[in-house]
Protein backbone atom coordinates (compact mmCIF):
# COMPACT_ATOMS: atom_id res chain seq x y z
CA UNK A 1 2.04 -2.37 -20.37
CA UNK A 2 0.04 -5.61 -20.19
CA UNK A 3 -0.18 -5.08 -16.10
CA UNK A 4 -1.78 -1.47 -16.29
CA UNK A 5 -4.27 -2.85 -19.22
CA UNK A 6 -5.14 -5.50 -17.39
CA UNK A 7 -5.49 -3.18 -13.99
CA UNK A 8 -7.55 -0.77 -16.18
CA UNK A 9 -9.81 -3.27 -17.27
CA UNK A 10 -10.48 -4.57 -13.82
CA UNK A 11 -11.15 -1.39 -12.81
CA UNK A 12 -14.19 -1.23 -15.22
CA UNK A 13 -16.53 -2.68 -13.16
CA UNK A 14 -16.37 0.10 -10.46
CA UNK A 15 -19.74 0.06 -8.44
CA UNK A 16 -21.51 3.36 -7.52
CA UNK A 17 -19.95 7.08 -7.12
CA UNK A 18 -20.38 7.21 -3.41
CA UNK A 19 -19.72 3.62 -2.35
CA UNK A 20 -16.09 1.87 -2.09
CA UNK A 21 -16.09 -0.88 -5.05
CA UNK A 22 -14.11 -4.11 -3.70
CA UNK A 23 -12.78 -4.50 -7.32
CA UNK A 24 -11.16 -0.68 -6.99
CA UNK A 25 -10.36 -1.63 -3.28
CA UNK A 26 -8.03 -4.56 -4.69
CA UNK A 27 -6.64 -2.71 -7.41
CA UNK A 28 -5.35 -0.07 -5.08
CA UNK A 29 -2.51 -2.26 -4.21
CA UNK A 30 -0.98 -1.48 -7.75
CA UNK A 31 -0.83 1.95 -6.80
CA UNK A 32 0.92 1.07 -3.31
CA UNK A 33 4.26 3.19 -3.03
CA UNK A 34 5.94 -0.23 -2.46
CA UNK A 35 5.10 -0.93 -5.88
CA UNK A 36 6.40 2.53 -7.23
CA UNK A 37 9.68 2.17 -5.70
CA UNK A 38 10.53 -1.88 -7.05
CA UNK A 39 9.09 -0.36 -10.62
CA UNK A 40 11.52 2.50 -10.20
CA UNK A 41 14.38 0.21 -9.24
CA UNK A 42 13.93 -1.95 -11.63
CA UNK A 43 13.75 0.26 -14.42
CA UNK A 44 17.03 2.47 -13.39
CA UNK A 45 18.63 -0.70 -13.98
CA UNK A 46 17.50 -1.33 -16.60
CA UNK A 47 19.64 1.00 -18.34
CA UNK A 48 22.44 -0.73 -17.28
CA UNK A 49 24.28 1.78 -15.13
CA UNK A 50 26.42 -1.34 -13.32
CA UNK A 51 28.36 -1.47 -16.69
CA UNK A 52 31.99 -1.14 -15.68
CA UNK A 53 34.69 0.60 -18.01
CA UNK A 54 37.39 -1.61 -19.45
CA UNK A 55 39.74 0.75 -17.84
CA UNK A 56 39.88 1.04 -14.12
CA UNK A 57 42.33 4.22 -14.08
CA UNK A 58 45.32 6.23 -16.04
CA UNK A 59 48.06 7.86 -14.61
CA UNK A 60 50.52 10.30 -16.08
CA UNK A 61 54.28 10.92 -14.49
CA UNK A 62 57.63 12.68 -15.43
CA UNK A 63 61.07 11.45 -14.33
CA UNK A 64 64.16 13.44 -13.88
CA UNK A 65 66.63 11.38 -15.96
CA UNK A 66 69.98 11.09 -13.85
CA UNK A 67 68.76 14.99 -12.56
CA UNK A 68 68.94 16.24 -15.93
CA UNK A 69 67.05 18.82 -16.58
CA UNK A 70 67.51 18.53 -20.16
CA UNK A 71 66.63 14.88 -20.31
CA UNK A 72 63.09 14.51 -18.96
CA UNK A 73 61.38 11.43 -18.89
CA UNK A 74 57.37 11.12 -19.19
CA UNK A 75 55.04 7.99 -18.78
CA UNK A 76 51.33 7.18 -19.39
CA UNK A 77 50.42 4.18 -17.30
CA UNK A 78 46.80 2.29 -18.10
CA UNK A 79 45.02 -0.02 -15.13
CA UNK A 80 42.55 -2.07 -16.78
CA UNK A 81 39.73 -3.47 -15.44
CA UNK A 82 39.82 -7.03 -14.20
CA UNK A 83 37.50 -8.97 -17.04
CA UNK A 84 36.28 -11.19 -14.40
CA UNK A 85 35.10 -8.42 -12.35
CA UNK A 86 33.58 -7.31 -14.89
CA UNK A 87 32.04 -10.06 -15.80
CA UNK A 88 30.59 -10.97 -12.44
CA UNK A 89 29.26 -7.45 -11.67
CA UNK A 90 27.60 -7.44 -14.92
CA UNK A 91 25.44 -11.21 -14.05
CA UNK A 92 25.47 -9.80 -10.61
CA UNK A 93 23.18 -6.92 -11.44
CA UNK A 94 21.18 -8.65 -14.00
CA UNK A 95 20.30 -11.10 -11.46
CA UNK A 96 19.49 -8.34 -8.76
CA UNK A 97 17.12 -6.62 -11.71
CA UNK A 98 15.56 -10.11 -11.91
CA UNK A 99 15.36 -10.39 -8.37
CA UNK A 100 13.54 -6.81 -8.43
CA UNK A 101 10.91 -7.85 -10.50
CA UNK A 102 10.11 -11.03 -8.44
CA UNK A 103 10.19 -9.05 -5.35
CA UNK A 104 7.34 -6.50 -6.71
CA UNK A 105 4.89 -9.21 -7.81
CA UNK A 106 5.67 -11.25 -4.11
CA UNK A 107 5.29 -7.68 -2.46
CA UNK A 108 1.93 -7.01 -4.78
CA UNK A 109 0.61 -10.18 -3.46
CA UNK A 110 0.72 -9.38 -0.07
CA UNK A 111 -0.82 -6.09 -0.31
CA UNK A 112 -3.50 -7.91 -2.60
CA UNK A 113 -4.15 -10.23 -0.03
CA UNK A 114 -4.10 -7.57 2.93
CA UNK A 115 -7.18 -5.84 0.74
CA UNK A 116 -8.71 -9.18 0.69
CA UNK A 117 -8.26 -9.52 4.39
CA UNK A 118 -9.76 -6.15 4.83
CA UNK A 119 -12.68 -7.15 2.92
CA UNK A 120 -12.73 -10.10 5.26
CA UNK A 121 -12.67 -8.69 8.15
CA UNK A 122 -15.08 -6.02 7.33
CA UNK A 123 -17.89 -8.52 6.56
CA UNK A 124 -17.33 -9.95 9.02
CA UNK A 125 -17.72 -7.49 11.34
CA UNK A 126 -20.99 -6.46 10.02
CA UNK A 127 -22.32 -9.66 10.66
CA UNK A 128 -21.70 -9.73 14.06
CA UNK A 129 -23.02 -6.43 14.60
CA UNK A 130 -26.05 -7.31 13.18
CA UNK A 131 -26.31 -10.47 15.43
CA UNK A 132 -25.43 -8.49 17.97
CA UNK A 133 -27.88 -5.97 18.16
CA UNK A 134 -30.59 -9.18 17.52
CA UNK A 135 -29.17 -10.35 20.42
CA UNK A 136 -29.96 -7.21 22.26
CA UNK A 137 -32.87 -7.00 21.11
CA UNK A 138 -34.10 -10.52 22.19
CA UNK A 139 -32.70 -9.69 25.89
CA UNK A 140 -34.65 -6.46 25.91
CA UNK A 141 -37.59 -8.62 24.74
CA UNK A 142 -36.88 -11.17 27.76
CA UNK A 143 -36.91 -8.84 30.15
CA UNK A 144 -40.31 -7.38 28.98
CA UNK A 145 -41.84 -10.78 29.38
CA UNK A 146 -40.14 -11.39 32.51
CA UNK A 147 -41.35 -8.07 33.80
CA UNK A 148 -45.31 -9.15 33.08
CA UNK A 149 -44.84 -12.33 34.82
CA UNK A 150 -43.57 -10.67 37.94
CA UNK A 151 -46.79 -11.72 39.55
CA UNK A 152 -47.40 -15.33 37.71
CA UNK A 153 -47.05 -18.59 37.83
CA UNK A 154 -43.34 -18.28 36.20
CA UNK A 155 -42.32 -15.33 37.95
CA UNK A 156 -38.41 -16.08 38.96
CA UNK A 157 -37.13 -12.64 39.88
CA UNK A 158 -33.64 -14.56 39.75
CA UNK A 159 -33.92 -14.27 36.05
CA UNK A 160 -35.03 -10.99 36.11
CA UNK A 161 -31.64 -9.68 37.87
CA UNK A 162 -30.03 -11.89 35.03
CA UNK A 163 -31.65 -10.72 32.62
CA UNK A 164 -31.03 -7.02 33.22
CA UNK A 165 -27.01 -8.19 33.96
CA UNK A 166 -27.22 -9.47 30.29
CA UNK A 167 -28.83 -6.03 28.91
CA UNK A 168 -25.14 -4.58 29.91
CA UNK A 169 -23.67 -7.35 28.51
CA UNK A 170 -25.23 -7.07 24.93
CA UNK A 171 -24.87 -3.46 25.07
CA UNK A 172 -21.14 -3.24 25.59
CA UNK A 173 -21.01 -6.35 23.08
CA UNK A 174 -22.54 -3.89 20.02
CA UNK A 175 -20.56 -1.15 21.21
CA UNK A 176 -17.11 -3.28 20.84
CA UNK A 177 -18.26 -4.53 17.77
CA UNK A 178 -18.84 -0.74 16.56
CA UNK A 179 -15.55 -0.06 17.52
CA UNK A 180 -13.95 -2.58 15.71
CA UNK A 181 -15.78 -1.67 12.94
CA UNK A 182 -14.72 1.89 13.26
CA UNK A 183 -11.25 0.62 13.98
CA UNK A 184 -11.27 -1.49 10.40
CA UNK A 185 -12.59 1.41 8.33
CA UNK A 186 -9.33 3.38 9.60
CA UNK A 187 -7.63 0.38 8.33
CA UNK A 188 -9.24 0.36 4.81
CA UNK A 189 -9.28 4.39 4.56
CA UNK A 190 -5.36 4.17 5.10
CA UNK A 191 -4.97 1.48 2.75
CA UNK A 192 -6.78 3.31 0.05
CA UNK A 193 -7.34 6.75 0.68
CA UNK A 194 -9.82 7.76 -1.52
CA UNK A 195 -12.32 5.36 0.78
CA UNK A 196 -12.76 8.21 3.42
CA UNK A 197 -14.97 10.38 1.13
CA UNK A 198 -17.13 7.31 0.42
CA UNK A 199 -19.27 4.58 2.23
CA UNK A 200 -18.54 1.07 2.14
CA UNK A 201 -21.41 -1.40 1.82
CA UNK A 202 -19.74 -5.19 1.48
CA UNK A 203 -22.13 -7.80 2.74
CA UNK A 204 -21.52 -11.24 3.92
CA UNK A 205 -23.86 -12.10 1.25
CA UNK A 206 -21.84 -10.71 -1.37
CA UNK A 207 -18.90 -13.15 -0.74
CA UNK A 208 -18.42 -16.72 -2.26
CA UNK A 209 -20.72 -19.33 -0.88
CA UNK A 210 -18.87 -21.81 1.78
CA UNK A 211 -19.76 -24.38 0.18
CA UNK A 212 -18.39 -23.43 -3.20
CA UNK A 213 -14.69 -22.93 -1.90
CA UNK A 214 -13.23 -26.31 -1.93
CA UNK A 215 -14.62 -26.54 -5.93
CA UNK A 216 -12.85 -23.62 -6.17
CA UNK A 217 -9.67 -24.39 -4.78
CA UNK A 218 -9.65 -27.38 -6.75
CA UNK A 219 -10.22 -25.55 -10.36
CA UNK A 220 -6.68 -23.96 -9.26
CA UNK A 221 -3.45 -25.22 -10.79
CA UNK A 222 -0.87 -26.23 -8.01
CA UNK A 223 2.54 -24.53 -8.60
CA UNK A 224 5.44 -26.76 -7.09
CA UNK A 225 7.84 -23.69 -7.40
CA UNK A 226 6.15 -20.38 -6.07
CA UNK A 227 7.43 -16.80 -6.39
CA UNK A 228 9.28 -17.11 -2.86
CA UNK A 229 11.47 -19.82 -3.88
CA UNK A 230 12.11 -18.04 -6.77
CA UNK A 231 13.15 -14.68 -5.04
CA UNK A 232 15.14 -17.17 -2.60
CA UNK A 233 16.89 -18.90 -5.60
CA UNK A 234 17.64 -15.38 -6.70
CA UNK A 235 19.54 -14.53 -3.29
CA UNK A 236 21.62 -17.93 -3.48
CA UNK A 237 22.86 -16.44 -7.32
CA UNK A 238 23.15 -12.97 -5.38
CA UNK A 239 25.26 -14.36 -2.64
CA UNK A 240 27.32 -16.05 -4.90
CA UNK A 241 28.21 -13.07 -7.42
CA UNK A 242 29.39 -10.97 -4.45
CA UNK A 243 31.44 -13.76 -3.33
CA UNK A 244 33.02 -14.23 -6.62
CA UNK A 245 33.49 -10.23 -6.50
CA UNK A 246 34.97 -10.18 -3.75
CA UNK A 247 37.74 -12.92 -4.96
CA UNK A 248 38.18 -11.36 -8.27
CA UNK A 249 38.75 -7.94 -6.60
CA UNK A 250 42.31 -7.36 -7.53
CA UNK A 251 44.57 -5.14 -9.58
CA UNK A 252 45.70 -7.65 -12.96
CA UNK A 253 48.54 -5.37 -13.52
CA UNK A 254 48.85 -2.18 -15.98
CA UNK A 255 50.61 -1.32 -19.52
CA UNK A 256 52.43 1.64 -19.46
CA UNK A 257 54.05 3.81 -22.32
CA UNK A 258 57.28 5.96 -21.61
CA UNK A 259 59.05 8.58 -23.98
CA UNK A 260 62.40 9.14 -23.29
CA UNK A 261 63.50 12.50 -26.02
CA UNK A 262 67.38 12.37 -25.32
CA UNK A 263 67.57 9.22 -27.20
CA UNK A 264 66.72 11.14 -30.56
CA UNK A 265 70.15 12.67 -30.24
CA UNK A 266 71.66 8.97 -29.82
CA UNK A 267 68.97 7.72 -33.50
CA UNK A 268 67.11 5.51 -31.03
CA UNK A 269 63.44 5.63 -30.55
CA UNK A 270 62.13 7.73 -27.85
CA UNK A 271 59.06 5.08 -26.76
CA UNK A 272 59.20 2.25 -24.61
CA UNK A 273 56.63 -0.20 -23.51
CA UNK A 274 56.31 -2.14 -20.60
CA UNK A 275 53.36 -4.69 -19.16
CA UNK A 276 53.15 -5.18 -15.78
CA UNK A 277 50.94 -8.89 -14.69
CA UNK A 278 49.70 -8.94 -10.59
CA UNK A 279 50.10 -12.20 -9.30
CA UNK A 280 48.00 -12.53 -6.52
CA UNK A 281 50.14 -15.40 -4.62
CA UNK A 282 47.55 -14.70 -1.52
CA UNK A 283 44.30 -12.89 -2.24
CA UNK A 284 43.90 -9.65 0.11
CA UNK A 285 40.30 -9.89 0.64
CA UNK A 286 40.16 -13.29 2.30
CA UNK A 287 38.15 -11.63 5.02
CA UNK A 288 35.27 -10.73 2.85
CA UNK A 289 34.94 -13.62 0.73
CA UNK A 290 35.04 -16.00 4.39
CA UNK A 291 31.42 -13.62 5.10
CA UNK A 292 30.13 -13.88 1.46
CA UNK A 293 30.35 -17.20 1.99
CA UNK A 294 28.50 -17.55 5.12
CA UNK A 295 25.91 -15.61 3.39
CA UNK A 296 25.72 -18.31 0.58
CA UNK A 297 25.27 -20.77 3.59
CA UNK A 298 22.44 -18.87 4.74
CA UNK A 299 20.98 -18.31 1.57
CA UNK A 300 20.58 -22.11 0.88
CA UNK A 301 19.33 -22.80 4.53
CA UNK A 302 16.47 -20.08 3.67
CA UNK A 303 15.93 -21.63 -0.06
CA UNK A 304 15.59 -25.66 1.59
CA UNK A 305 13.30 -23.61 4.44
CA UNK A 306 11.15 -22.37 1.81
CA UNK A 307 10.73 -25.53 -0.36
CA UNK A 308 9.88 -27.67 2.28
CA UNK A 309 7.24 -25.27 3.39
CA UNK A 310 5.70 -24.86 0.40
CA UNK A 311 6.25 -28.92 -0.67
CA UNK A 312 2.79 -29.59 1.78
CA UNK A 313 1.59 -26.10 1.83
CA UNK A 314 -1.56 -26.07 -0.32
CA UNK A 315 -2.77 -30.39 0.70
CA UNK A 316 -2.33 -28.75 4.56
CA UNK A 317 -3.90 -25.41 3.31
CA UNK A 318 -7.10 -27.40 1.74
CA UNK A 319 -7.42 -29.75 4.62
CA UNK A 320 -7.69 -27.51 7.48
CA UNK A 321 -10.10 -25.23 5.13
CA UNK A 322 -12.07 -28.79 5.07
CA UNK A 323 -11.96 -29.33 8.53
CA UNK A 324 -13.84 -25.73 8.90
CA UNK A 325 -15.77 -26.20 6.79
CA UNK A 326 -16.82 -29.77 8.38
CA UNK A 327 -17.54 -27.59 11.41
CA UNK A 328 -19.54 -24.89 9.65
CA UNK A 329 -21.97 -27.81 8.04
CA UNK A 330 -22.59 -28.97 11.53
CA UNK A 331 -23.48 -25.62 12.76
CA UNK A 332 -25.75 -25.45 9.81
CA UNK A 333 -27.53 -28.73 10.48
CA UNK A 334 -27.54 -27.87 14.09
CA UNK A 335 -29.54 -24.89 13.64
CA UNK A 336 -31.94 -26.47 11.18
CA UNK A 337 -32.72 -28.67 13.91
CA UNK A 338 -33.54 -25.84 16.04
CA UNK A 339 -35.69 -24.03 13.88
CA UNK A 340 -37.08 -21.06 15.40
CA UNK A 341 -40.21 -21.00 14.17
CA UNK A 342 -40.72 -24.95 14.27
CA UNK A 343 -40.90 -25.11 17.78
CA UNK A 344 -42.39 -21.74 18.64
CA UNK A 345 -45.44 -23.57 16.80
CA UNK A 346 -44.60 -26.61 18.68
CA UNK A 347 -44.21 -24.64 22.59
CA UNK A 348 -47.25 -22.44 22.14
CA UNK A 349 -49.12 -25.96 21.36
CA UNK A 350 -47.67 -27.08 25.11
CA UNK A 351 -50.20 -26.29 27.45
CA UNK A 352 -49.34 -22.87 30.38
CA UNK A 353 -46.69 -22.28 27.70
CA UNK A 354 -43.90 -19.66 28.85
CA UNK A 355 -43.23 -17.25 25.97
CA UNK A 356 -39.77 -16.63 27.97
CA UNK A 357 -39.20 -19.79 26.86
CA UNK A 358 -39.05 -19.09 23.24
CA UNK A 359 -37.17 -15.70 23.95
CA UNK A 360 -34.06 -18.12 25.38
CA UNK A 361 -34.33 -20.45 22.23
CA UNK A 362 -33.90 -17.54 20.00
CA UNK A 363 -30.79 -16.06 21.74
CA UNK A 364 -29.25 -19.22 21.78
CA UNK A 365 -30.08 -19.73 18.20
CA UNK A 366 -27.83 -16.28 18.17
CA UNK A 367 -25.13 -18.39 19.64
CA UNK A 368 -24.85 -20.42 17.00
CA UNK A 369 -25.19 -17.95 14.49
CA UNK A 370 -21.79 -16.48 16.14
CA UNK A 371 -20.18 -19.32 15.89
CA UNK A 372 -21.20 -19.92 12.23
CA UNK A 373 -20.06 -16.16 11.22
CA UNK A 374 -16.56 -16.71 12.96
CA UNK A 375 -16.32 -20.48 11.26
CA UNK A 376 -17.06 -18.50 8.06
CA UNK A 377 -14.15 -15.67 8.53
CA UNK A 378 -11.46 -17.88 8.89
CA UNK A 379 -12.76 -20.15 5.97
CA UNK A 380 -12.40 -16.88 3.78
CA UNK A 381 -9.15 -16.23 5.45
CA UNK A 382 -7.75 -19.85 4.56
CA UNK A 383 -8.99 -19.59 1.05
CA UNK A 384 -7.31 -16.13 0.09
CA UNK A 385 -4.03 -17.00 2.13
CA UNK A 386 -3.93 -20.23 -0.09
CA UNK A 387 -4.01 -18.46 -3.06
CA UNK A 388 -1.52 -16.15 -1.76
CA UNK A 389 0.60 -19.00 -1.35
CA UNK A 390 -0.12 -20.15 -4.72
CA UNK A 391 1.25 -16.61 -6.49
CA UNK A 392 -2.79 -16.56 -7.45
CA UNK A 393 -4.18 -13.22 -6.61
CA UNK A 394 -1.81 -11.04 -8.41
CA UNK A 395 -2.02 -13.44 -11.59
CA UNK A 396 -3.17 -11.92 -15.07
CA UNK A 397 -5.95 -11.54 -15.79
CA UNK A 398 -6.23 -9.98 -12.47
CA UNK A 399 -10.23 -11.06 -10.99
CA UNK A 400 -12.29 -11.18 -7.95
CA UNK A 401 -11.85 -14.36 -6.20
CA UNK A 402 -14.11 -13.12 -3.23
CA UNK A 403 -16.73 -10.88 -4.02
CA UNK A 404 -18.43 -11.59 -7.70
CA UNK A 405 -19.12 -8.72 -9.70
CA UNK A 406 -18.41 -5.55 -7.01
């Protein structure tokens, strides 16, 4: 109950009718059938429909008495369950309900984090279409100038040929990009459906500031035991319950009435009682407690796997998001250096001046704009799959740890 209040308050801040609100985006993933089907699961068991009967089976037989037919013989024979069976399928399916419930919110996490992705991506995307086109643009703009000078001082009809080879260039550039794009938007529509009778308008701008995700990171608390060493602690339990099935799998014996009428005529009772005890000198299912027991060995190997991963996960996580980050500041100072409009002032001041000149500056100034955008993507992808790593995006109260406020 607390999930879908805290869903339905996150889902207050929907943007626009028309336009695809990154807030209901996310919150899609609660609606994911993946979800349905653990919630499902989880609650069918909840009912407890594991519970085994204290008695395994009855049978009911007549005997000919020394082929009598007036001295019949009849029996009622009770199997009862084995206790320890019992007892072990009962802690075997409460674990597997546990293990359930872990699974959803590790399974919600992913598809939280593919939405994030998406959002990613799609930002991205735009970006570089944008630059893209500029980049166009400035080629188109080259040539123009290149096609005055045809008859100057700086005429070099070698970089007129270039130039026109790079026209193609850009061109096929913006129409990749718009495929992509087109490509993604498939991606989000089938992710949340309700996307293909809107628009969506995520910016770059909208997202966290670079510089902001480090102070970020470091606000969050760092969780020695995740959710997938959890759900792998779970299968170790798991593994063992069906091995301890498996070796208390046997009949414990039976009790067993009889009633005998012909010894009314003699004044003896008619009733008899006998108990019957198995014991198992050599258990039968030695076969299938040798491969629960390799699956207990596997089930630790994949528990050890997963704490050693996640033992250096998030110092690893936060230094290689440094390290891009490192890169993206360079970028940053780089192109302050090259300031477009700096030493446009600065070239037209330089006497027979070539305005080509400038044109070339620009586009590479595009370049590094590129490279900046890219930087920036896998930043954002670092930060969310961190979190992801952390159990933080599907944490209550659910937020926006990308976009603020759409």
């Amino acid at each position: 109950m607390k999930t879908y209040l805290a869903v339905a308050l996150f889902l207050f801040s929907l943007s626009v009718q028309g336009q695809v609100s990154a807030n209901e985006f996310l919150a899609s993933a609660w609606d994911a059938p993946e979800i349905k089907a653990l919630t499902n699961q989880e609650a069918y068991l909840s009912n407890k429909p594991y519970r085994l009967a204290p008695i395994r089976k009855v049978a009911i037989a007549t005997e000919s008495n020394q082929l009598d037919r007036t001295r019949q013989d009849y029996s009622f024979r009770v199997l009862p369950a084995n206790p320890w069976e019992m007892r072990y399928t009962n802690q075997y399916f409460k674990t597997y309900h546990d293990l359930i419930g872990i699974d959803r919110e590790r399974v919600l996490g992913k598809l939280i984090q593919q939405r994030y992705e998406a959002i990613i991506t799609w930002t991205y995307l735009q970006e570089v279409l944008s630059l893209r086109q500029e980049e166009k643009q400035l080629t188109e703009s080259w040539i123009t100038i290149l096609a005055a000078q045809l008859n100057s001082a700086f005429a070099k009809p070698d970089d007129y040929v270039e130039a026109r080879l790079d026209l193609v260039t850009r061109a096929l550039e913006v129409e990749r990009v718009k495929f992509d794009i087109a490509n993604q938007q498939q991606i989000i529509e089938h992710l949340f459906e309700k996307a293909r009778h809107k628009t969506i308008d995520w910016k770059s701008e909208q997202l966290v500031p670079v510089s902001e995700i480090i102070a970020k990171l470091q606000t969050q608390q760092v969780m020695q035991a995740n959710q997938d060493i959890a759900y792998r602690t779970r299968q170790v339990e798991l593994a063992n319950y069906r091995y301890l099935l498996e070796k208390s799998n046997i009949n414990i014996g039976y009790v067993q009435t009889e009633y005998q009428p012909f010894r009314i005529e003699a004044n003896r009772r008619p009733w008899n009682v006998t108990v019957g005890v198995t014991i198992p000198l050599f258990n039968p299912n030695k076969g299938d407690m040798a491969f629960r027991k390799l699956q207990i060995l596997q089930a630790e190997g994949q528990l050890e796997e997963a704490k050693l991963e996640a033992r250096h996960a998030w110092e690893l996580g936060v230094g290689r998001i440094q390290s891009l980050i490192d890169r993206y500041n360079e970028l940053v100072a780089m192109l302050a250096e090259l300031n477009a409009e700096d030493l446009n002032w600065k070239l037209t001041a330089v006497k027979e001046n070539n305005p080509a000149v400038t044109v070339r500056l620009k586009l590479n100034l595009v370049k590094i704009k590129l490279a900046m955008a890219r930087l920036k993507q896998e930043v954002y992808q670092g930060y969310i799959e961190l979190l992801a790593q952390q159990d933080q995006l599907q944490r209550q109260p659910v937020q926006n740890y990308l976009l603020g406020g759409n």
